[in-house]
Protein backbone atom coordinates (compact mmCIF):
# COMPACT_ATOMS: atom_id res chain seq x y z
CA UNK A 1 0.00 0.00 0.00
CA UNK A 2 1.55 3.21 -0.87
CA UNK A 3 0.98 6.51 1.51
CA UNK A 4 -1.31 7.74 -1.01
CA UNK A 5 -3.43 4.89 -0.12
CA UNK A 6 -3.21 5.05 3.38
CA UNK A 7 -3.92 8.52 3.55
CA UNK A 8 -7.43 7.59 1.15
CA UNK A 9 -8.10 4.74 3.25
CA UNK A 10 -7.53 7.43 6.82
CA UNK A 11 -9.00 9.93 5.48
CA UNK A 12 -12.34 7.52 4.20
CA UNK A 13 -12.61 6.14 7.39
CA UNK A 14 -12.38 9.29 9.51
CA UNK A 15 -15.36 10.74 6.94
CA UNK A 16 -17.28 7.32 7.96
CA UNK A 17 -16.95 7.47 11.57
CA UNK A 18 -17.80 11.52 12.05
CA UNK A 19 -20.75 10.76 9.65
CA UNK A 20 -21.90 7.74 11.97
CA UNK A 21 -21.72 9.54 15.26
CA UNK A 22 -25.01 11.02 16.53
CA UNK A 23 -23.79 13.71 18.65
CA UNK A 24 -27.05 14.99 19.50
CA UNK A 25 -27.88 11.29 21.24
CA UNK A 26 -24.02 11.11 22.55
CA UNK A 27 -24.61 14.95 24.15
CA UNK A 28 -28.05 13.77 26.39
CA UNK A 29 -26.24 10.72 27.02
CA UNK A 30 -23.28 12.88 28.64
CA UNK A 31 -25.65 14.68 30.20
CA UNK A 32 -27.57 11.63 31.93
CA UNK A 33 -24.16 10.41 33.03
CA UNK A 34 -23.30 13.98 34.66
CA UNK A 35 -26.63 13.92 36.53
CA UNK A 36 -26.13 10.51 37.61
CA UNK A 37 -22.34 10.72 38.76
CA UNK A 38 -23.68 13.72 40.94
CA UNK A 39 -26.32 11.63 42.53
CA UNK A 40 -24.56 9.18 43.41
CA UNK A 41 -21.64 11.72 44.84
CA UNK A 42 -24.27 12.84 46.90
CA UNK A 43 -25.89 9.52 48.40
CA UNK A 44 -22.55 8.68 49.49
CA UNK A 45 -21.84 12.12 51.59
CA UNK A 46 -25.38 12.21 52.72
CA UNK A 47 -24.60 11.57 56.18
CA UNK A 48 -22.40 14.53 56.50
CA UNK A 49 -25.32 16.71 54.13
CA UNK A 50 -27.55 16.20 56.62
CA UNK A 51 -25.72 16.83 59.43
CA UNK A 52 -24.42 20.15 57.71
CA UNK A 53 -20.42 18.92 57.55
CA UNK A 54 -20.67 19.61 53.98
CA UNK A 55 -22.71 22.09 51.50
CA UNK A 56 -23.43 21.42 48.08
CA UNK A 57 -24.19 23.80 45.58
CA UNK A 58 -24.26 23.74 41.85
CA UNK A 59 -23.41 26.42 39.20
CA UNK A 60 -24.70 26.29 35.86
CA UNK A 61 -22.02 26.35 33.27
CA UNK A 62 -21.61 26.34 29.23
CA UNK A 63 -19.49 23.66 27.64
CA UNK A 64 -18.26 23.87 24.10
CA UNK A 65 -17.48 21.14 22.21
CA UNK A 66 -15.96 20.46 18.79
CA UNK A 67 -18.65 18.53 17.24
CA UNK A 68 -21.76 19.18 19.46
CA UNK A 69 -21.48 22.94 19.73
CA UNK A 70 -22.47 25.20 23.19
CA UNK A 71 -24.44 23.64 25.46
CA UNK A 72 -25.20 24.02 29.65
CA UNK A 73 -25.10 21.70 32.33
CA UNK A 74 -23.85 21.94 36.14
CA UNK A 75 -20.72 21.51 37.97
CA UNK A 76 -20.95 20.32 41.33
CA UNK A 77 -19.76 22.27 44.46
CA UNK A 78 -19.16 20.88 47.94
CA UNK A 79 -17.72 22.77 50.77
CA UNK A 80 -16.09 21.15 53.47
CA UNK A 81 -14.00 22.01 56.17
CA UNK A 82 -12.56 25.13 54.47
CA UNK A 83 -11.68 23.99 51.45
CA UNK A 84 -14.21 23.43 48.42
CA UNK A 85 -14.08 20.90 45.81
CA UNK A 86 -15.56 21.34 42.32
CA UNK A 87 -16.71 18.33 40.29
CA UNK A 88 -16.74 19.89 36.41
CA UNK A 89 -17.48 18.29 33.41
CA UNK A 90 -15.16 18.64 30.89
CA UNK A 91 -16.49 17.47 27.57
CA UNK A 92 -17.48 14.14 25.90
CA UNK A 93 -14.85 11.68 24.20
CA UNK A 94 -16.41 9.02 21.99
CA UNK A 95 -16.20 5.54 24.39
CA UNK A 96 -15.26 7.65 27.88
CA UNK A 97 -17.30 10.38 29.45
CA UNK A 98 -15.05 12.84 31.68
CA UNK A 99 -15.35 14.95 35.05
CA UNK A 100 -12.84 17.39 35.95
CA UNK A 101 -12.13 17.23 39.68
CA UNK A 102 -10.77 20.70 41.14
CA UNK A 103 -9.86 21.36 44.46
CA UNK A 104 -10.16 25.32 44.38
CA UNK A 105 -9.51 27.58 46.99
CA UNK A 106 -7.61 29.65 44.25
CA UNK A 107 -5.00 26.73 44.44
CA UNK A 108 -3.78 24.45 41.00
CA UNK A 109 -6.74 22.06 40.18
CA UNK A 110 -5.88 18.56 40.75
CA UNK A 111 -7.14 17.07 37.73
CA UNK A 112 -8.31 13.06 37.65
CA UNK A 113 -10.31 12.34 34.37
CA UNK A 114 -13.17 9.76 35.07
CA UNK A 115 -14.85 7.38 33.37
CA UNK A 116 -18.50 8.00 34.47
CA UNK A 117 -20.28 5.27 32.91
CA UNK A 118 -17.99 2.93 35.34
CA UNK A 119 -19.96 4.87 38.16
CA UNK A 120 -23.41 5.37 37.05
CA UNK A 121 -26.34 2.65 36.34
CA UNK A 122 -26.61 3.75 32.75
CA UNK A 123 -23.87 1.50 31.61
């Protein structure tokens, strides 16, 4: 196969799989996940909710992806002794589904990129 050939048979295939991808389904799909994830975040610290150890908030934000466009969802905020963490969404990935984890208090974000689906019931 010459590179002329490779780069048809690349370029064919990478036309193929953008054409085959409904982003509009893969977008509220993200979105269930992102609800989910945060649900379950929240059944686990609900001891400590309740007993007012830790606040949650959200914050609406606007993520802008590539092939999908603008679109809003929520990060999630939880207080706790002093410090707050943010769990933010960062954007979609075909096969893996992302949240951002930042611990703020205008220090560096610690960044750990999850796989939601491996947390959630949509799976």
């Amino acid at each position: 196969m010459s590179k002329k050939d490779l780069e048809n048979f690349l370029n064919q295939n990478m036309e193929n799989t953008q054409a085959n991808v409904d982003w509009l389904y893969q977008r509220n799909e993200w979105l269930c996940y992102i609800e989910q994830f945060y649900d379950m975040v929240i059944k686990w610290l609900f001891r400590y909710i309740e007993r007012g150890k830790i606040q949650v908030t959200r914050q609406n934000i606007t993520l802008t992806e590539d092939n999908i466009g603008s679109y809003c969802t929520e990060k999630l905020i939880l207080k706790l002794a002093n410090k707050e963490i943010s769990l933010t969404p960062i954007g979609i990935i075909i096969g893996v589904r992302v949240i951002l984890i930042c611990v703020v208090n205008n220090l560096s974000p610690i960044r750990l990129g999850i796989d939601i689906r491996h947390y959630t019931n949509l799976i």
